[in-house]
C-alpha atoms as a PDB file:
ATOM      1  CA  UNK A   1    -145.272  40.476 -22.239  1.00  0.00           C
ATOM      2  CA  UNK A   2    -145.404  43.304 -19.653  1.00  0.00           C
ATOM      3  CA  UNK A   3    -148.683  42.014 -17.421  1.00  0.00           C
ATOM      4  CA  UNK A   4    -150.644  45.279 -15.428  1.00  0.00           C
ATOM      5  CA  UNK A   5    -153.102  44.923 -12.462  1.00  0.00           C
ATOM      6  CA  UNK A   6    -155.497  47.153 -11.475  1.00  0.00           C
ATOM      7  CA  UNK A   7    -156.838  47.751  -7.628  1.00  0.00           C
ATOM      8  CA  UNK A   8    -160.174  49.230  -6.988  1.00  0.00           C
ATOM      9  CA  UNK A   9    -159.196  49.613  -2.950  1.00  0.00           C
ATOM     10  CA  UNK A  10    -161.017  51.379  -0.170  1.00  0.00           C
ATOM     11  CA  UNK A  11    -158.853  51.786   2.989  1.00  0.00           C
ATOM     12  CA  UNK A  12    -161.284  51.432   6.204  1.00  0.00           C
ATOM     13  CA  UNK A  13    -158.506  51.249   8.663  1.00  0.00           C
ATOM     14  CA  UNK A  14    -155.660  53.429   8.184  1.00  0.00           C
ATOM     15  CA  UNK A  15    -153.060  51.713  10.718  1.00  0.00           C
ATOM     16  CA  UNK A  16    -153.482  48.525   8.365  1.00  0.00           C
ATOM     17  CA  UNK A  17    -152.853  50.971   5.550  1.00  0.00           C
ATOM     18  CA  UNK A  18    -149.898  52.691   6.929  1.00  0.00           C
ATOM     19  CA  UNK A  19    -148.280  49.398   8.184  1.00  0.00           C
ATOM     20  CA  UNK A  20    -149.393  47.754   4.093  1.00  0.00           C
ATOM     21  CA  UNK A  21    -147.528  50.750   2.239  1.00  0.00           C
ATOM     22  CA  UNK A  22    -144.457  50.092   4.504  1.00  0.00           C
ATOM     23  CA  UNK A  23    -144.251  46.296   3.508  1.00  0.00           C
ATOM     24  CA  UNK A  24    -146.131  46.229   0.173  1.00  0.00           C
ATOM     25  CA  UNK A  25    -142.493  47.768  -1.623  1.00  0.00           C
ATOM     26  CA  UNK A  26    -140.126  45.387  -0.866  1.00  0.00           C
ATOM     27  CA  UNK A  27    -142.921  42.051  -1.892  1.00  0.00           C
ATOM     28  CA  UNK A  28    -143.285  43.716  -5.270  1.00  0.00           C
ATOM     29  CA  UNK A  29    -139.861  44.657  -6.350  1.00  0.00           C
ATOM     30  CA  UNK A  30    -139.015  41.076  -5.423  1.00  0.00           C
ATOM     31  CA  UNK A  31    -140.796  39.419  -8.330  1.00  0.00           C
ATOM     32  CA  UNK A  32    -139.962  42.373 -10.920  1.00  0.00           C
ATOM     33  CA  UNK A  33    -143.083  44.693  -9.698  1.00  0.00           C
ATOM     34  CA  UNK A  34    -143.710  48.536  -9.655  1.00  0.00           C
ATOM     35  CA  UNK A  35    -146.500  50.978  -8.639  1.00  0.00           C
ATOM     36  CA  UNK A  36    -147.052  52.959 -12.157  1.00  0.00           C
ATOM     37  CA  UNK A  37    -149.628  55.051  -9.755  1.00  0.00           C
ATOM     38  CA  UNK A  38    -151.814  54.781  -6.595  1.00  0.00           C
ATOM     39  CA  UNK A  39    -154.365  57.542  -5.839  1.00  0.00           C
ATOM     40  CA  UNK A  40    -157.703  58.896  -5.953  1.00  0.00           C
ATOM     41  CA  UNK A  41    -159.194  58.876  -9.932  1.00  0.00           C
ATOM     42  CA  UNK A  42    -161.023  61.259 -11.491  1.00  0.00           C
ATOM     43  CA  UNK A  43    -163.566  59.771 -13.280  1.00  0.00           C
ATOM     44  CA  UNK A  44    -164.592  61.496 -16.484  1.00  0.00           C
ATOM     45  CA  UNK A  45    -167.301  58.887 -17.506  1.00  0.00           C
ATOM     46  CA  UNK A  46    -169.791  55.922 -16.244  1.00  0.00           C
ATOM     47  CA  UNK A  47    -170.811  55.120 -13.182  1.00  0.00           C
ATOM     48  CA  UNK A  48    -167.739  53.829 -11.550  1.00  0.00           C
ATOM     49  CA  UNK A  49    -167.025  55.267  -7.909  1.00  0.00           C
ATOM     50  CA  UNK A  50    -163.400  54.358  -6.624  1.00  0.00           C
ATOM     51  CA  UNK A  51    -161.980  55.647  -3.570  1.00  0.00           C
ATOM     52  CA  UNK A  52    -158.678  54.783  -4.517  1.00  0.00           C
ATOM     53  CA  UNK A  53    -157.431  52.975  -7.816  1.00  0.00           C
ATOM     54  CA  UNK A  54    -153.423  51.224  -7.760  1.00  0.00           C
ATOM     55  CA  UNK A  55    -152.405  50.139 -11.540  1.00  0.00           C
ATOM     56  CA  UNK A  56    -149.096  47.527 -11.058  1.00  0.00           C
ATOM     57  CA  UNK A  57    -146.874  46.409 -13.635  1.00  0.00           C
ATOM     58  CA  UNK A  58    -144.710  43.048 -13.897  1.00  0.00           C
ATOM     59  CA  UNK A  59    -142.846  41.647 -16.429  1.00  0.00           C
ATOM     60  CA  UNK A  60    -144.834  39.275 -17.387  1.00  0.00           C
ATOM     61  CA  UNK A  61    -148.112  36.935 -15.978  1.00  0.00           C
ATOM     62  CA  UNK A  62    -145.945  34.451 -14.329  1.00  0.00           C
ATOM     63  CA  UNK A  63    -144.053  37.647 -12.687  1.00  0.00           C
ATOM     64  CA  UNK A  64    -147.898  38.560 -10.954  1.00  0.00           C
ATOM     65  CA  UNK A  65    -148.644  34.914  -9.985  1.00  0.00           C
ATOM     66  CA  UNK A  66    -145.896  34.436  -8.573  1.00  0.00           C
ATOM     67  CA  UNK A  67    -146.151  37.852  -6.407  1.00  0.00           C
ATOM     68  CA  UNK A  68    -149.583  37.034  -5.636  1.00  0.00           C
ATOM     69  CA  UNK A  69    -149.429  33.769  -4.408  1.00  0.00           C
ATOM     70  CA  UNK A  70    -145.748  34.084  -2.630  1.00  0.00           C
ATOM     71  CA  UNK A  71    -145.150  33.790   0.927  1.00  0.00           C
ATOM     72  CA  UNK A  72    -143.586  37.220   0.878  1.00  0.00           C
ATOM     73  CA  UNK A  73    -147.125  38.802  -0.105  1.00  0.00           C
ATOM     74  CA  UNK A  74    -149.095  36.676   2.162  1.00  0.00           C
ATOM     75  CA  UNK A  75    -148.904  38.552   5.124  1.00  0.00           C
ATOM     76  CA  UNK A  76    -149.262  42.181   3.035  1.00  0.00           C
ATOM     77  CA  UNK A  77    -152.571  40.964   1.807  1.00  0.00           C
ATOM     78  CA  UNK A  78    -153.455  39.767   4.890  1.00  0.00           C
ATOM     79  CA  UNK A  79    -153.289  43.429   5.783  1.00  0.00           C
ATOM     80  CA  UNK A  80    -155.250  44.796   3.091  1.00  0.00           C
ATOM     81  CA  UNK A  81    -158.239  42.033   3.063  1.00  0.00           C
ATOM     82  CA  UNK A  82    -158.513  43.179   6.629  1.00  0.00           C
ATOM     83  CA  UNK A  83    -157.975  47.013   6.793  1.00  0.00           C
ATOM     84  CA  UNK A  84    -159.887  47.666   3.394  1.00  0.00           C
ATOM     85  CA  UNK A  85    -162.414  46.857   1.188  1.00  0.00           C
ATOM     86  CA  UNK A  86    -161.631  45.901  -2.925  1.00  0.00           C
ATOM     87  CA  UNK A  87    -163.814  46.309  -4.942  1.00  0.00           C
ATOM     88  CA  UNK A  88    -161.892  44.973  -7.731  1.00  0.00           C
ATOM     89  CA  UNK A  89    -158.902  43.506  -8.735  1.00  0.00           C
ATOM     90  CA  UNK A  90    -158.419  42.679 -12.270  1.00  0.00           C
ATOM     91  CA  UNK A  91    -155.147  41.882 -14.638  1.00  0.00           C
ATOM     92  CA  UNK A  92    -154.426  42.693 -18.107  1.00  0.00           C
ATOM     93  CA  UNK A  93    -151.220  42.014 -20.423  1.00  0.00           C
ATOM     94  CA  UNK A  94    -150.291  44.390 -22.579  1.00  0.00           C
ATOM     95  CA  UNK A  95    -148.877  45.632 -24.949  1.00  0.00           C
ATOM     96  CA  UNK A  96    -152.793  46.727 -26.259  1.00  0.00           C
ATOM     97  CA  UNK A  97    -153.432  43.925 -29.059  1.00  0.00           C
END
């Protein structure tokens, strides 16, 4: 079942940002990940004030652990937990049920 994240992500430092977009590609593809789209939202309703949201997609939960917790993304997230602040990061499988 096709798995999504979601990134609430505020970039503070934008070398850290540069030099995460450059390495962040190859991590994901590894375990069966794309960006579906990274940018600034518009929100149309609530309260919710994102600088920047990133929605992921993997083949499956095991697909995202496994991304998330592998050597290969260690150093990327390293990266971002440094150069920016997250305001959320949340994961949802789909298809909607």
């Amino acid at each position: 079942m096709a798995t999504y994240a979601v990134f609430d992500v505020d970039w503070h430092d934008q070398n850290k940002a540069k030099e995460y977009r450059e390495k962040f590609g190859p991590a994901l593809e590894k375990f069966g990940g794309k960006t579906l789209c990274a940018g600034p939202p518009d929100v149309v309703e609530g309260s919710w004030k994102p600088a920047r949201v990133v929605i992921l997609e993997f083949p499956n939960p095991a697909a995202f652990r496994s991304w998330y917790a592998s050597p290969e993304y260690a150093p990327v997230l390293k990266l971002r937990r440094e150069g920016a602040t997250t305001r959320a990061a949340v994961v949802i499988e789909g298809p909607v049920r």
